[in-house]
Protein backbone atom coordinates (compact mmCIF):
# COMPACT_ATOMS: atom_id res chain seq x y z
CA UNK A 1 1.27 9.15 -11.93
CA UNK A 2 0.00 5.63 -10.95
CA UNK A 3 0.09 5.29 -6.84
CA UNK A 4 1.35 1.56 -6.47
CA UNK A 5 2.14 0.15 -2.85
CA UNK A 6 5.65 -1.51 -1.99
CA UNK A 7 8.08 1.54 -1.25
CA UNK A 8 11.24 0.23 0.82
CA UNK A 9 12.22 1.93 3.97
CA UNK A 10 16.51 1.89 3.69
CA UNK A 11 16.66 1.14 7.61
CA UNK A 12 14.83 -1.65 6.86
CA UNK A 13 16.32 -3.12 4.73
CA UNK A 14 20.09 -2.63 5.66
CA UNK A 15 19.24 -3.60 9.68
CA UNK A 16 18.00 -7.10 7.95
CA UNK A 17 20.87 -7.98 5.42
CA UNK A 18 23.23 -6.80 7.89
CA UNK A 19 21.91 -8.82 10.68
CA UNK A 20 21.87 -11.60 7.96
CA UNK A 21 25.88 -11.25 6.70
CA UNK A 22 27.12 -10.44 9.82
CA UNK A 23 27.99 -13.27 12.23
CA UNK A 24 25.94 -13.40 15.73
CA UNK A 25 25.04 -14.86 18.74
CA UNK A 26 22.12 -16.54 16.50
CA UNK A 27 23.41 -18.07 13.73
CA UNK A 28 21.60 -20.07 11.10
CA UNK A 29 19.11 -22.90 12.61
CA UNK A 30 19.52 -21.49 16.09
CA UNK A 31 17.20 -19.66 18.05
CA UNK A 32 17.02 -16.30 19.43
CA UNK A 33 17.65 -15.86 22.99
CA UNK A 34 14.46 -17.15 25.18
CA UNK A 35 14.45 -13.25 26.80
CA UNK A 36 14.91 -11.30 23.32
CA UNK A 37 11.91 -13.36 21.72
CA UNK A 38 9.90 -13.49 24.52
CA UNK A 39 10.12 -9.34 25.04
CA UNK A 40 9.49 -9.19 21.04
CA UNK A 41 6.33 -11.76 21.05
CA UNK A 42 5.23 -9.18 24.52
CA UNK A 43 5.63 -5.53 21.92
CA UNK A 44 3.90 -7.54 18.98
CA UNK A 45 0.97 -8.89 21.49
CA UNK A 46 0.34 -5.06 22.83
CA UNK A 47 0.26 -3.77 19.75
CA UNK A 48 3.64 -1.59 20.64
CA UNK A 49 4.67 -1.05 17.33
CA UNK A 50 7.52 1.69 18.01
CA UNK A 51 8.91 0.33 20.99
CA UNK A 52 8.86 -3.17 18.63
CA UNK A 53 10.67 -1.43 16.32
CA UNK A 54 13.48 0.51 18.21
CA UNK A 55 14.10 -3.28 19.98
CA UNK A 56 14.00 -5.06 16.84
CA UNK A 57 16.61 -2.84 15.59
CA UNK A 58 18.41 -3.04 18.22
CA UNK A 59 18.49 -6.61 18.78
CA UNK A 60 18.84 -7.33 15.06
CA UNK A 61 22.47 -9.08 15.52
CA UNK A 62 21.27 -11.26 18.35
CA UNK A 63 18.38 -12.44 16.23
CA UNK A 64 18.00 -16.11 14.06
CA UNK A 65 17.12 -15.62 10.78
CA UNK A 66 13.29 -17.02 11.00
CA UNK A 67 12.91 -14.36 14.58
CA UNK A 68 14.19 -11.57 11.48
CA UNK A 69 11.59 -12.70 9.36
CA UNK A 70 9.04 -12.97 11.60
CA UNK A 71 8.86 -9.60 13.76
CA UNK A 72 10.41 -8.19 10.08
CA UNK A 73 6.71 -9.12 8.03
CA UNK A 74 4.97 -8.00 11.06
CA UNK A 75 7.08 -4.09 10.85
CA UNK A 76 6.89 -3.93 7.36
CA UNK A 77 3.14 -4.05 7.60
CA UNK A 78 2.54 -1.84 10.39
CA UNK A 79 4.78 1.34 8.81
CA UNK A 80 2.84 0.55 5.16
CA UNK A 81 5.47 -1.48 2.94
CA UNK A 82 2.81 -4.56 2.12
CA UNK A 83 4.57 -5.91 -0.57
CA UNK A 84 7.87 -6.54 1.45
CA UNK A 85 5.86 -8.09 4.34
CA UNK A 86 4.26 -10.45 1.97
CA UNK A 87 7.32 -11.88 0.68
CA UNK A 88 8.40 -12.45 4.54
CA UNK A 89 5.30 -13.97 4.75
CA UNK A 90 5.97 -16.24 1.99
CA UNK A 91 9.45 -16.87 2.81
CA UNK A 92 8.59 -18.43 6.60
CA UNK A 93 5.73 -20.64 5.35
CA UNK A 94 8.64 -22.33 3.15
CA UNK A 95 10.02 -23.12 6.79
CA UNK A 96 8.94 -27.26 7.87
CA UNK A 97 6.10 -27.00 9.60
CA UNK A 98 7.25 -27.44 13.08
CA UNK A 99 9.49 -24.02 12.86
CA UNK A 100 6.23 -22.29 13.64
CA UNK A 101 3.83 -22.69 15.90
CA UNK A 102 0.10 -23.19 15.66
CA UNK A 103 -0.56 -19.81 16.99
CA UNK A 104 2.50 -17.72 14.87
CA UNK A 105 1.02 -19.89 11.31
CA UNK A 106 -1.95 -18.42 11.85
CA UNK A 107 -0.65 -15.12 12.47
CA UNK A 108 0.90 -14.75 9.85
CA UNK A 109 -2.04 -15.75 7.73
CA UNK A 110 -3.77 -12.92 9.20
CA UNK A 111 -1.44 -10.89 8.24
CA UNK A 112 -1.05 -11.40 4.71
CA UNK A 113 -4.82 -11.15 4.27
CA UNK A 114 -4.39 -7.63 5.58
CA UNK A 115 -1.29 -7.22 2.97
CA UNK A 116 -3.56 -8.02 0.19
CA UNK A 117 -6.40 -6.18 1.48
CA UNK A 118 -4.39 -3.13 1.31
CA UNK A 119 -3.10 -3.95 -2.16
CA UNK A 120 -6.45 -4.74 -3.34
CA UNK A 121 -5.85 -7.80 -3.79
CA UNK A 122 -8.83 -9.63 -2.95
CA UNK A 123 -8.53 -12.61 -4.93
CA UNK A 124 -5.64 -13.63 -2.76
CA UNK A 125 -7.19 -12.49 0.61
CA UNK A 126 -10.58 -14.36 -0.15
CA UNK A 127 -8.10 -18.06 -0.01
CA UNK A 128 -6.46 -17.16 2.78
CA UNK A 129 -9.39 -16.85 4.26
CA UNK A 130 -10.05 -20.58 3.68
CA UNK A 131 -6.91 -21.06 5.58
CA UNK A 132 -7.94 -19.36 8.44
CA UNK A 133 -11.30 -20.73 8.64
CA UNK A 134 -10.19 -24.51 8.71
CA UNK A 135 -7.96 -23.42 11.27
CA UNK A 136 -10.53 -21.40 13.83
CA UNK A 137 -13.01 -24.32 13.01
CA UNK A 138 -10.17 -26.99 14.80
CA UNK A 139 -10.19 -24.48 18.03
CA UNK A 140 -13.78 -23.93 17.71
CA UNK A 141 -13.42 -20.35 18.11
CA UNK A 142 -17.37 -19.68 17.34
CA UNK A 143 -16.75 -15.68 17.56
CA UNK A 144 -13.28 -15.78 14.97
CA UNK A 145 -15.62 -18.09 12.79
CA UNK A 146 -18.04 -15.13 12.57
CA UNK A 147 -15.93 -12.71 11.73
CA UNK A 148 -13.83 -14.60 9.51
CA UNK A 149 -17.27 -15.96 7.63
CA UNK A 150 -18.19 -11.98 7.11
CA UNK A 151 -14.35 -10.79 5.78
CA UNK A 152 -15.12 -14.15 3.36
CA UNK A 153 -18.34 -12.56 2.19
CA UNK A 154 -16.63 -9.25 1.52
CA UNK A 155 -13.61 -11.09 -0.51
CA UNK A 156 -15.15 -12.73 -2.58
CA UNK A 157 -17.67 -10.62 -3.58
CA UNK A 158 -14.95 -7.88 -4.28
CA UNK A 159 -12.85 -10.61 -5.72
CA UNK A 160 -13.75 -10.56 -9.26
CA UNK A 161 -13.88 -6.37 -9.31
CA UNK A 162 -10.55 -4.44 -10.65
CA UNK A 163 -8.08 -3.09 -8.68
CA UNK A 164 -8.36 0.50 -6.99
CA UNK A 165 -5.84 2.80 -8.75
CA UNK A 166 -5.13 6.14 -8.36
CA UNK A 167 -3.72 8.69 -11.00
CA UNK A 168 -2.24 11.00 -8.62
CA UNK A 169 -1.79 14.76 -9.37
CA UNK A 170 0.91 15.71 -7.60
CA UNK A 171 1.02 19.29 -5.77
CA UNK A 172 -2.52 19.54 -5.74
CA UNK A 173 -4.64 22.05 -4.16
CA UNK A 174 -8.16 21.54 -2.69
CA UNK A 175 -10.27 23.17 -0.54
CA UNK A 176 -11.51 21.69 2.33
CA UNK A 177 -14.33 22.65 5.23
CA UNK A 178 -15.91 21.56 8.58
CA UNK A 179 -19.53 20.08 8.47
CA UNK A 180 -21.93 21.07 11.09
CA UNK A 181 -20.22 18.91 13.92
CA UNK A 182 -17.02 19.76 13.36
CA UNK A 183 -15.95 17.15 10.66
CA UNK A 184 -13.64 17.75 8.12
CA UNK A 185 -15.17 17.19 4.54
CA UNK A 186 -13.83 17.72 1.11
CA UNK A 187 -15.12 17.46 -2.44
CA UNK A 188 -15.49 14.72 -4.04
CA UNK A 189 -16.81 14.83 -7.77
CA UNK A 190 -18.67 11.64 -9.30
CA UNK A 191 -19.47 12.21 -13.04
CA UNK A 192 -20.20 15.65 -13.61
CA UNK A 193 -20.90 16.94 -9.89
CA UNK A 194 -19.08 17.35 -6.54
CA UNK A 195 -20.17 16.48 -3.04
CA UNK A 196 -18.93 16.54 0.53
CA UNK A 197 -17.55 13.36 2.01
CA UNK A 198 -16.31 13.53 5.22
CA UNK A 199 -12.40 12.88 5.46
CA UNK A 200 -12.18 10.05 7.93
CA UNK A 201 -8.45 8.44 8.73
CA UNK A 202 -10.30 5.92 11.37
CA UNK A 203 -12.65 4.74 8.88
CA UNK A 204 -11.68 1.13 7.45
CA UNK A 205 -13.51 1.52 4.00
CA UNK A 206 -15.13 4.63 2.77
CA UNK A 207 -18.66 4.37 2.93
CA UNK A 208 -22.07 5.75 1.55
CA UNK A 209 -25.19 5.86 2.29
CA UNK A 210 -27.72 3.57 0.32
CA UNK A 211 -29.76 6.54 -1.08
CA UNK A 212 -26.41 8.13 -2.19
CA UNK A 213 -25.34 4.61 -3.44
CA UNK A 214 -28.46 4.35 -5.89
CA UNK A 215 -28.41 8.65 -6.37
CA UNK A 216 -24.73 8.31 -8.23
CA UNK A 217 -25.62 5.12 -9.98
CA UNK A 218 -22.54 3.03 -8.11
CA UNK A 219 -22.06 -0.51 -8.58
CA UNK A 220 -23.89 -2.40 -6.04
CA UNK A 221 -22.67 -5.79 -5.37
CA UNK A 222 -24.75 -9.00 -4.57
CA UNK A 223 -23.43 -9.14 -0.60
CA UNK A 224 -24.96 -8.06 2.68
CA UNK A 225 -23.64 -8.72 5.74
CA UNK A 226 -24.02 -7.69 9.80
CA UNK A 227 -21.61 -4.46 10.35
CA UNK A 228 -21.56 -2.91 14.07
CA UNK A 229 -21.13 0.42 14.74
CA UNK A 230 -18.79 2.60 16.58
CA UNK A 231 -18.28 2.78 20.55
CA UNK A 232 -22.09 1.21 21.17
CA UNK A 233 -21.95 -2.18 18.82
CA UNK A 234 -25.26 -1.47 17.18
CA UNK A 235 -26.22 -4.04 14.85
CA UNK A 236 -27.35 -2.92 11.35
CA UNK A 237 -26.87 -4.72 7.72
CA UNK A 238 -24.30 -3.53 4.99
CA UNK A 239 -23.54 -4.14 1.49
CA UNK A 240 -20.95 -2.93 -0.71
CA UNK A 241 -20.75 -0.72 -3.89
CA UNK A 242 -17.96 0.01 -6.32
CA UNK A 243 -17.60 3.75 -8.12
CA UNK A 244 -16.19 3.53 -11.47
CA UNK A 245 -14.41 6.74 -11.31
CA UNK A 246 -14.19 9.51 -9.15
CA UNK A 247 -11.92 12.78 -8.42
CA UNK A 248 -10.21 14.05 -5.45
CA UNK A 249 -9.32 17.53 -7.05
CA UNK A 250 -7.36 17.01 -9.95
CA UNK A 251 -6.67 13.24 -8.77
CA UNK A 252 -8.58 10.08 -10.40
CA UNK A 253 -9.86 7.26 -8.38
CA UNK A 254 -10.49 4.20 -10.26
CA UNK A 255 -12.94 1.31 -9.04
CA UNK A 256 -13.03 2.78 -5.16
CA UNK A 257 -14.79 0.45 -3.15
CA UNK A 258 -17.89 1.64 -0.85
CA UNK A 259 -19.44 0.48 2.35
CA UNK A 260 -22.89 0.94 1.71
CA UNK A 261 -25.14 1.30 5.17
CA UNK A 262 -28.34 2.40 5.93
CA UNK A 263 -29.04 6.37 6.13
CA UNK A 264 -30.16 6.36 9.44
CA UNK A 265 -26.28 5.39 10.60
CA UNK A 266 -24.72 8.59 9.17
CA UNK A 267 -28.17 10.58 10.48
CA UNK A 268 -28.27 13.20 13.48
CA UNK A 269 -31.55 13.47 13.52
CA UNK A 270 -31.78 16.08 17.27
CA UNK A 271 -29.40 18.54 14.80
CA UNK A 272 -31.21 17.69 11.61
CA UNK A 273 -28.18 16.87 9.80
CA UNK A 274 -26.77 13.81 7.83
CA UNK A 275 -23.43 12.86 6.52
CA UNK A 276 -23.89 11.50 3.06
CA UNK A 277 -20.42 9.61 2.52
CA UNK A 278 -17.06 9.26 3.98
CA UNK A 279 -13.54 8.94 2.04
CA UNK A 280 -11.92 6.00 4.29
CA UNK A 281 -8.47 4.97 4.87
CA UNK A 282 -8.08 2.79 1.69
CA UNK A 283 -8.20 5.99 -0.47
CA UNK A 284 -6.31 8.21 1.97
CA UNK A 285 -3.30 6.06 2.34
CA UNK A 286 -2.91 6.14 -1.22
CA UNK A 287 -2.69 10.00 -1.65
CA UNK A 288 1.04 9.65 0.10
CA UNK A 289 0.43 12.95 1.57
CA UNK A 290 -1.72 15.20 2.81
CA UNK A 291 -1.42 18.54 4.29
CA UNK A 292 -4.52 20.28 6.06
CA UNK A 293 -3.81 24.21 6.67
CA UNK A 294 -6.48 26.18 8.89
CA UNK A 295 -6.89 28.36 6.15
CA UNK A 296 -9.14 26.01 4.28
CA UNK A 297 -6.72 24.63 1.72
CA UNK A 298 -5.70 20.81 1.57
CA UNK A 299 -2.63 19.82 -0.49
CA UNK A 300 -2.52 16.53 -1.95
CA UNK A 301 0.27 14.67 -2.84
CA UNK A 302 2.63 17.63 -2.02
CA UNK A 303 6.33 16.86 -1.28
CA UNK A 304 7.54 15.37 1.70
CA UNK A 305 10.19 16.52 3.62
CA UNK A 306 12.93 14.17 4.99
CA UNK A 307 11.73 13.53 8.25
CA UNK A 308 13.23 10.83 10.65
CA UNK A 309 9.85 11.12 12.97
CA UNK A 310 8.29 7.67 11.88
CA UNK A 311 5.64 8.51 14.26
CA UNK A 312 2.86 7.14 12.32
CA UNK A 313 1.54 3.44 12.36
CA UNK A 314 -1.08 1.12 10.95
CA UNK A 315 -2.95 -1.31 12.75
CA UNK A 316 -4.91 -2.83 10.36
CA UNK A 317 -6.71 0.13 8.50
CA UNK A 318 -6.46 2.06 11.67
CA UNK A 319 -3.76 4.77 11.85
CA UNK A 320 -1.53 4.72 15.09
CA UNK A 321 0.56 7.71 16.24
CA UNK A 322 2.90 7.87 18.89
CA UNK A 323 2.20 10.61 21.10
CA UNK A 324 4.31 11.36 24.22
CA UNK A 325 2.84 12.17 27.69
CA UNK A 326 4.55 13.42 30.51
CA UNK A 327 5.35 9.56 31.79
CA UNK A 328 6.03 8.11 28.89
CA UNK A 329 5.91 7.70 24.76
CA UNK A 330 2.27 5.82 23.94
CA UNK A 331 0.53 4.99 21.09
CA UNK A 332 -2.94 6.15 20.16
CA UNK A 333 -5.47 5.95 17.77
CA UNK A 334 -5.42 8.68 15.46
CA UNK A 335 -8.86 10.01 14.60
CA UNK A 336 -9.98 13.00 12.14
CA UNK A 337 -13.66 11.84 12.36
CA UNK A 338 -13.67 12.68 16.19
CA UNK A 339 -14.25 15.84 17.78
CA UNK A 340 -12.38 15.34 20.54
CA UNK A 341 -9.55 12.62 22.41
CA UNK A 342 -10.62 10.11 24.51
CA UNK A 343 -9.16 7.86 26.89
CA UNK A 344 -9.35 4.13 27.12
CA UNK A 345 -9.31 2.29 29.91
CA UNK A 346 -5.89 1.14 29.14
CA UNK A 347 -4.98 4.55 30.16
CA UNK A 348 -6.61 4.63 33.18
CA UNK A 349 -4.92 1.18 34.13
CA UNK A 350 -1.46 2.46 33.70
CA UNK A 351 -1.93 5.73 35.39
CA UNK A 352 -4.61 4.92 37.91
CA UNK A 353 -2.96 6.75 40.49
CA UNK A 354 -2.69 9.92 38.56
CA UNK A 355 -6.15 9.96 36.88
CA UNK A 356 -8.05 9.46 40.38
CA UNK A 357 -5.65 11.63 41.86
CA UNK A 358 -6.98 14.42 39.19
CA UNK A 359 -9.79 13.51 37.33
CA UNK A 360 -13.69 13.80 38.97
CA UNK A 361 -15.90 10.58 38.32
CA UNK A 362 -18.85 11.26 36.01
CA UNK A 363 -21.68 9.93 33.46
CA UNK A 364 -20.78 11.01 29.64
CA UNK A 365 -22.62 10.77 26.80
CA UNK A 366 -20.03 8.62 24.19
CA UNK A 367 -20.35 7.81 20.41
CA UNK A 368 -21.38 9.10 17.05
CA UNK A 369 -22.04 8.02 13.94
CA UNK A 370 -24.80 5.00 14.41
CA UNK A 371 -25.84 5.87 18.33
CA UNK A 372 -24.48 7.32 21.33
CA UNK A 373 -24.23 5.90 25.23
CA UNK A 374 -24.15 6.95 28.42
CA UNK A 375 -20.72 5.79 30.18
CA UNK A 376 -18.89 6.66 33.23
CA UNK A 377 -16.01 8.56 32.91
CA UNK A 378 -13.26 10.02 34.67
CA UNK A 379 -12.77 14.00 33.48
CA UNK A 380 -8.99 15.11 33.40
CA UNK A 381 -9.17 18.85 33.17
CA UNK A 382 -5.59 19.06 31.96
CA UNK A 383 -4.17 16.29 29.21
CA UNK A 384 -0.72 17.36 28.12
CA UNK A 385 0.73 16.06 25.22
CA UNK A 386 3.64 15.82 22.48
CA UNK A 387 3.94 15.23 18.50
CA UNK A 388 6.46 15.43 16.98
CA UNK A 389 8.26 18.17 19.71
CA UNK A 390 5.40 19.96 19.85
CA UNK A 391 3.10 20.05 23.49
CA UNK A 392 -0.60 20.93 23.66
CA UNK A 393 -2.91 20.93 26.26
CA UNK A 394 -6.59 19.43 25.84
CA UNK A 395 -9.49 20.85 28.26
CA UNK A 396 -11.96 18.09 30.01
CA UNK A 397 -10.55 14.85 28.39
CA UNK A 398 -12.81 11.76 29.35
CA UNK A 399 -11.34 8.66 30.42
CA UNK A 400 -13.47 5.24 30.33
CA UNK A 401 -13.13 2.85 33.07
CA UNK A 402 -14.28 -0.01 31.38
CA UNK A 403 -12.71 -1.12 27.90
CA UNK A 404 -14.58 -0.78 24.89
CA UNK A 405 -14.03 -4.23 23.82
CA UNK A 406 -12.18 -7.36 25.73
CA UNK A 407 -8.58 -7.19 24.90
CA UNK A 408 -8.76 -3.48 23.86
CA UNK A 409 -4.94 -2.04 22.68
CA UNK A 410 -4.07 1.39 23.01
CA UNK A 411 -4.17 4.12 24.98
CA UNK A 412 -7.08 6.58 23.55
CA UNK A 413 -8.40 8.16 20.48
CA UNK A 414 -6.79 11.38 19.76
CA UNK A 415 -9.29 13.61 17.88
CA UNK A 416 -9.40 16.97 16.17
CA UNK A 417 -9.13 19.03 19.57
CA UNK A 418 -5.24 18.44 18.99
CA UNK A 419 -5.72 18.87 15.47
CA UNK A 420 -7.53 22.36 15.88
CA UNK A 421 -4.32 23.43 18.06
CA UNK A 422 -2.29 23.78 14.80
CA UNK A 423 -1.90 25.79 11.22
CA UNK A 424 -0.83 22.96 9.46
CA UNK A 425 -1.37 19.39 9.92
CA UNK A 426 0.88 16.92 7.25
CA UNK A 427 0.15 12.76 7.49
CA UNK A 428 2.88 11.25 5.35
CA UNK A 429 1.75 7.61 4.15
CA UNK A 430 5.32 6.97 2.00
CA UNK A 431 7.76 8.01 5.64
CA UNK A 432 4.84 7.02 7.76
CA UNK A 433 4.81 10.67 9.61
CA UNK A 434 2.91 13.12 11.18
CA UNK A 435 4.00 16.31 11.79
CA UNK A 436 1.65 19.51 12.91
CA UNK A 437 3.05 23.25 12.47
């Protein structure tokens, strides 16, 4: 079957119309309560998306119609239904110009980029980046130019290729095994032979390495551009490739889109080992499901079960899973190219008391692919955790006292230490789930 993007979630949809038909505190043309859209705009700013959800649902009678489409294209995005953000999207920049603010416009530009990115629809996200370059040049934002003028390069030059399709094989079984540090890698055949790429949910494209570019004859595309890597910001220059065709088992790939970097990124050269590619989260998402059993086999596509957990999120083209500690539910970074959880400062702001109280103060070597760094770190010899009603315990988790970037979000990057705990491991992309056995 053909793996398209745009399936509804019911709640969704039912908590809107009815919040439309019936009446409210907040009927048409007025505005929600100062309190309810002020504790929405706080959710949406940290990057809460669960708790944004549960109070958006909650609130939904008490909301004007512009606060439901608003928070409504942001929720739609986050738990993967692109096409019904976009028309959200569309629907509030029919609203006069002085129903949204500077700051919400542009917003919501952002966001539909990141719709269309995930459609493949480049076309589209290479003009809105127009948009949002006319706007960041009024503020002067010098850093948002930057990084707006490098997602510009990437647009266009994929703007002209076709769009990534899967034909999907439903039920299909793989086999799948663990490189030498630990990574999970599968096959992946390209014309008439099959190689290990790493499997890589954190990973915002799938990548290659040049001399694997050129060795299976991809596409290269006329673009370079400055990429950083990981946890230390290394500098290094990337282009961009395109494979014609490839398989994932019995599963065809059609005009996947490659990061190509330099070999020395992917190389480990104290263990004399190199990863050659990685499948990213573009691909992955589009599989619907896949199910990871110790035994070695991966199922792709398999059949979901009707779970209410909608404990899975997307931040851009980083998956987010809500995790509960023993203070409270959090969400974290969800990481199958890491070999084991770490902390971010966040956490370490919001339980200070607790972490100092049990943790010893040390130096830590942190990174991976691209470099590694010393930091100092606090070392919790006991992180307990729950998913999905199931509790683990991780040995020696590190916790960073300084943030990896200003304004980090999130509380850590849960890695395949929690992973390893388990038989069975499903991530649902259509229910947005993720349930371990």
């Amino acid at each position: 079957m053909i793996r398209s993007s745009g399936i509804c979630f019911l709640f969704f949809l039912q908590i809107f119309f009815a919040g439309c038909h019936r009446k409210s505190s907040a009927a048409d043309g007025a505005n929600t309560d100062p309190a309810i859209e002020g504790k929405l705009a706080y959710l949406l700013s940290e990057k809460e998306y669960f708790k944004l959800k549960s109070f958006y649902e909650d609130q939904i009678y008490e909301l004007s119609k512009k606060s439901k489409l608003y928070y409504g294209a942001f929720l739609y995005n986050v738990f993967n239904q692109n096409m019904l953000s976009s028309r959200y999207v569309d629907t509030l920049f029919q609203y006069p110009v002085p129903a949204l603010t500077d700051s919400q416009r542009m917003s919501l530009f952002q966001l539909q980029r990141d719709n269309f990115i995930k459609t493949f629809s480049y076309s589209e996200a290479n003009v809105i980046d127009d948009s949002l370059l006319f706007y960041y040049r009024k503020r002067n934002d010098s850093s948002r130019i930057t990084e707006i003028k490098t997602s510009k390069l990437i647009d266009h030059a994929l703007a002209s290729i076709s769009k990534e399709t899967l034909l999907l094989h439903k039920n299909d079984t793989l086999t799948w095994q663990r490189d030498r540090i630990g990574l999970m890698e599968v096959p992946v055949q390209v014309q008439h032979s099959t190689y290990s790429f790493v499997f890589d949910t954190r990973a915002s494209i799938s990548v290659i390495t040049k001399t694997y570019a050129e060795k299976l004859h991809l596409k290269l595309l006329p673009v370079s551009y400055e990429e950083h890597s990981g946890i230390t910001g290394n500098a290094f220059r990337s282009g961009l490739a395109v494979a014609d065709s490839i398989y994932l088992g019995r599963t065809l790939v059609l005009h996947t889109v490659f990061q190509v970097i330099p070999d020395s990124v992917l190389a480990f050269p104290m263990l004399g080992f190199s990863i050659n590619g990685i499948v990213g989260f573009p691909l992955i998402k589009e599989l619907e499901q896949v199910q990871f059993f110790k035994t070695g086999k991966l199922v792709i596509a398999g059949e979901g079960t009707t779970q209410t957990l909608h404990n899975l999120a997307l931040d851009g083209s980083t998956t987010v899973v809500s995790f509960r500690t023993e203070n409270d539910s959090l969400p974290f970074h969800f990481d199958l190219g890491a070999t084991s959880t770490i902390l971010y400062h966040t956490y370490l702001e919001k339980f200070k008391t607790e972490v100092t109280q049990h943790a010893h103060l040390t130096t830590s070597q942190i990174g991976g692919a691209g470099g590694t760094e010393n930091r100092q770190v606090y070392v919790l010899p006991d992180f307990r955790l729950s998913v999905a009603g199931k509790t683990v315990s991780l040995d020696s988790v590190d916790v960073l006292t300084k943030p990896i970037y200003p304004g980090q979000r999130f509380y850590g990057n849960i890695g395949q230490d929690l992973v390893n705990k388990f038989a069975v491991m499903t991530i649902n992309f259509k229910n947005m789930y993720i349930d371990f056995e």
